[in-house]
Protein backbone atom coordinates (compact mmCIF):
# COMPACT_ATOMS: atom_id res chain seq x y z
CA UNK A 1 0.00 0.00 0.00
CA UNK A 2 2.85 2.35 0.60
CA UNK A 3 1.31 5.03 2.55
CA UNK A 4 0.26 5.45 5.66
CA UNK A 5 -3.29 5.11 7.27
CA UNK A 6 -5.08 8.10 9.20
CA UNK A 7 -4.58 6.01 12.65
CA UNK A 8 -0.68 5.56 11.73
CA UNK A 9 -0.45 9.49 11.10
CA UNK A 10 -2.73 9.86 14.20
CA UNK A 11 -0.47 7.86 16.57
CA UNK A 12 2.64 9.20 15.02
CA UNK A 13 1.42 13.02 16.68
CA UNK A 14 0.35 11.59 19.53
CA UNK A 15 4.15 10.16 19.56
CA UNK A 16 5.78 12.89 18.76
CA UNK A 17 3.32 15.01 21.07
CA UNK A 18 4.15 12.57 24.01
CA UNK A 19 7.97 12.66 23.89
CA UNK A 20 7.50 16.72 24.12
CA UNK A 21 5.52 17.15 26.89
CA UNK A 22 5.56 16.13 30.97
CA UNK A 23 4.18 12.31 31.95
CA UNK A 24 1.72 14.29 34.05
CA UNK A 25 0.74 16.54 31.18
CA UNK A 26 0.81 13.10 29.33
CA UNK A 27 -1.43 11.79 31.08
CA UNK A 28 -3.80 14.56 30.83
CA UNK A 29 -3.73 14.78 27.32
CA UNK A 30 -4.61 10.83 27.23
CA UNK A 31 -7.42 10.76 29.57
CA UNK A 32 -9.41 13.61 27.49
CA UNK A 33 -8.42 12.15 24.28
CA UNK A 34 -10.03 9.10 24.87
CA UNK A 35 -12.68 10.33 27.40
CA UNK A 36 -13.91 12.78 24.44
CA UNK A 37 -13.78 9.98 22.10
CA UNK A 38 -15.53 7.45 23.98
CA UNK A 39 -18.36 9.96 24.76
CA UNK A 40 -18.52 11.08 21.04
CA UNK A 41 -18.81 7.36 19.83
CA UNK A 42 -21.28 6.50 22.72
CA UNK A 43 -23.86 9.55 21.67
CA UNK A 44 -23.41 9.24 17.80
CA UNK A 45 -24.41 5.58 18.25
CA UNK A 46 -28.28 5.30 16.84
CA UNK A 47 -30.71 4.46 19.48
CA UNK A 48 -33.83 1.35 18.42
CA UNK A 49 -33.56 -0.70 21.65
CA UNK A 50 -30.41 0.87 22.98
CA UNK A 51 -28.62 -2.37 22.58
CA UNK A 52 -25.60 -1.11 20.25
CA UNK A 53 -25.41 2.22 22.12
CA UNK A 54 -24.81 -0.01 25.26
CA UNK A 55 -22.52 -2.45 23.15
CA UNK A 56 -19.35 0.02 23.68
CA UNK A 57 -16.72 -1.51 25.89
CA UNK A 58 -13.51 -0.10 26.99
CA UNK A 59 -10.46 -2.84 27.21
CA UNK A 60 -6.87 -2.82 27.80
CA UNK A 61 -4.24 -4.48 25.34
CA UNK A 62 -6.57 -5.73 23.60
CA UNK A 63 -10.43 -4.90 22.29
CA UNK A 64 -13.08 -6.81 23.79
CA UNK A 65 -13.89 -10.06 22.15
CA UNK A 66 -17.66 -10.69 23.49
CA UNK A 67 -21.02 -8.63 24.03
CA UNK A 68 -22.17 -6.50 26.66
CA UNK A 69 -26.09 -7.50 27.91
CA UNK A 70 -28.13 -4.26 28.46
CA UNK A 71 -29.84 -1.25 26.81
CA UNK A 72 -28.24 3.13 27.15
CA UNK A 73 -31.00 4.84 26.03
CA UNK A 74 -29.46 8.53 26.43
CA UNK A 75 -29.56 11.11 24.62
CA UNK A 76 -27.40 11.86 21.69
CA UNK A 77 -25.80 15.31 23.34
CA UNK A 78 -22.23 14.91 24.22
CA UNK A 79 -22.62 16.36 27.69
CA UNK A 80 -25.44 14.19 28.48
CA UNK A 81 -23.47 11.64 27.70
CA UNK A 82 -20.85 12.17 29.89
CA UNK A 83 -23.36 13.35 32.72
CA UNK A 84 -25.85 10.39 32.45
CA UNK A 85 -24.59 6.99 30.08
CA UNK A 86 -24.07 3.96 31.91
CA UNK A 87 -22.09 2.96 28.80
CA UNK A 88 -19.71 6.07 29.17
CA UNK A 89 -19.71 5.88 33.30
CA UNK A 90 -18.02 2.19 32.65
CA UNK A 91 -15.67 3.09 29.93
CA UNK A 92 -14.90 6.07 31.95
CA UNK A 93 -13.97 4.19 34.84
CA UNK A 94 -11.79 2.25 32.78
CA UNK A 95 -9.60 4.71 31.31
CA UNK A 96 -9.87 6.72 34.32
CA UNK A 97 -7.74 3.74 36.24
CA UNK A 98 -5.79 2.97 33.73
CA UNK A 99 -4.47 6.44 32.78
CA UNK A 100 -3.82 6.80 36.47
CA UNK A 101 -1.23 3.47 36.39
CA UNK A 102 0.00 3.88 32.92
CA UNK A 103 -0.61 6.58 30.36
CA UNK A 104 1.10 4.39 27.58
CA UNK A 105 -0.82 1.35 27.42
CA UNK A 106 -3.06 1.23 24.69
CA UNK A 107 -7.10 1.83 25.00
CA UNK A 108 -9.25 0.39 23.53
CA UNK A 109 -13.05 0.99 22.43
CA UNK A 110 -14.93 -1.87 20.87
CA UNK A 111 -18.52 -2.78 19.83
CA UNK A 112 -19.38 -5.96 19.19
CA UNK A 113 -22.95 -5.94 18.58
CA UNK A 114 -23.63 -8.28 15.41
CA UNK A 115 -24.88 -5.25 13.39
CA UNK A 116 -22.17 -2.65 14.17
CA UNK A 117 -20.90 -2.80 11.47
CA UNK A 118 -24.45 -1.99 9.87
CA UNK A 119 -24.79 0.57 11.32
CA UNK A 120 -21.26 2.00 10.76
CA UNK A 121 -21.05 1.49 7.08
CA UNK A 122 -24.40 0.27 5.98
CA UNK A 123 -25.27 -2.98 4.69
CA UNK A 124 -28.64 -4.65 3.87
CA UNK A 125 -31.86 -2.47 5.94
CA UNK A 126 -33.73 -5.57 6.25
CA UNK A 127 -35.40 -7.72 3.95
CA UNK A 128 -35.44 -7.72 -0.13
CA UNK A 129 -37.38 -4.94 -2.63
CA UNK A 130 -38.21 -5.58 -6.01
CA UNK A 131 -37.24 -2.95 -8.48
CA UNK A 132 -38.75 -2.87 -11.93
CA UNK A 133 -36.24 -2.07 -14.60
CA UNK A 134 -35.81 -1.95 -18.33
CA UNK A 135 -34.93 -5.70 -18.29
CA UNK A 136 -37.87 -6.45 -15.78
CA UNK A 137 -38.28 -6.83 -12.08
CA UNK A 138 -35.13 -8.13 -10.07
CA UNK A 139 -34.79 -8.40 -6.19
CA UNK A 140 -32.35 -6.74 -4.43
CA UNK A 141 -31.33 -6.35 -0.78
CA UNK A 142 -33.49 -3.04 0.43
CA UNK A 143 -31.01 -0.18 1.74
CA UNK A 144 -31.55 3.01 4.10
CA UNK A 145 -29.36 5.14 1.66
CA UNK A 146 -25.74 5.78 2.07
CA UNK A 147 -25.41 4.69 5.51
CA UNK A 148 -27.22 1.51 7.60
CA UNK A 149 -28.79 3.96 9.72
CA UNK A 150 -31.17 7.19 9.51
CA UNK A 151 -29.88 8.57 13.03
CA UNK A 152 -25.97 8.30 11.83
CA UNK A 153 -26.10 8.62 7.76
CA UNK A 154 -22.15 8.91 8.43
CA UNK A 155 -21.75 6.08 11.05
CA UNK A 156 -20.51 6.77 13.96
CA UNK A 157 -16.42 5.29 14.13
CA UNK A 158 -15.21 7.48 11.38
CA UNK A 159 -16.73 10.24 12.15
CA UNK A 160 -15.70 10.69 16.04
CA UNK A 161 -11.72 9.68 14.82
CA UNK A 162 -12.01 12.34 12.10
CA UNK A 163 -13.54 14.76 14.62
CA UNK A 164 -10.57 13.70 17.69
CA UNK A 165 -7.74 14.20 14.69
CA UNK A 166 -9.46 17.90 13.63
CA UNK A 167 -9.85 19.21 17.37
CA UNK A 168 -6.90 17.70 18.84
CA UNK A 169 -5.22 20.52 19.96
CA UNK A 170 -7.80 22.34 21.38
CA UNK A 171 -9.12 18.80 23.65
CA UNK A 172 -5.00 18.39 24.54
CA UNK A 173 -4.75 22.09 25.76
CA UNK A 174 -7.69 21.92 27.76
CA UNK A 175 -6.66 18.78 29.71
């Protein structure tokens, strides 16, 4: 492929803005990084039953490999989020103690709900459609438009990284 991906450039500043600063500074910078992210992915995540908002899970060293039982039904504000989501409260506890013991180890957020990926990139909407064209009628897989969901036309995933990568700075010099 040759070039690098948008998490390689990503983690390449966040190298090069580690090695510059203080560990306690570090740290800082870490904690709202992911804190920010986690709450961005958690309220950008469409609600039906509140099973795939709940389905975020924050590991360390390596993502979560099974399902989380339970519905988060709050509200898609950021700072609602963060005040109210037993989804972010968890993950938030997580990173919380980790950051505290060591601010190098690598996060991670994971969803595996069996349609994630739906609902990130879009995929069959459920059930079949038949379209009449020139040739006659053929059945194809019905689709929500672009995206698998109405709530999040532009998923969720992509979105929150490009969002961390654009206002960077600004959540680092807050911490």
């Amino acid at each position: 492929m040759g070039g690098k991906s948008n998490v390689d450039e990503f983690n390449a500043e966040l190298e090069e803005f580690a090695v510059s600063l203080k560990p306690n500074v570090f740290a800082k910078a870490v904690r709202s990084v992911a804190l920010e992210g986690l709450a961005r992915l958690v309220a950008k995540t469409p609600v039906d039953t509140g099973h795939a908002r709940a389905g975020w899970q924050v590991t360390v060293g390596a993502p979560a490999d099974g399902q989380v039982e339970g519905v988060d039904e709050s509200t898609r504000s950021v700072d609602d989020v963060k005040a109210s989501s037993s989804t972010f409260q968890q993950g938030a506890a997580v990173i919380n103690a980790q950051i505290d013991s060591d601010p190098l180890v690598e996060i991670f957020i994971t969803n595996n709900v069996e349609y994630i990926e739906v609902l990130e990139e879009g995929r069959v909407a459920g059930g079949f459609e038949t379209l009449q064209t020139p040739f006659g009628e053929i059945t194809s897989p019905r689709r929500t438009g672009a995206r698998g969901s109405i709530q999040a036309p532009e998923g969720m995933l992509a979105v929150t990284f490009a969002e961390l990568v654009d206002t960077f700075e600004e959540i680092t010099e807050a911490a």
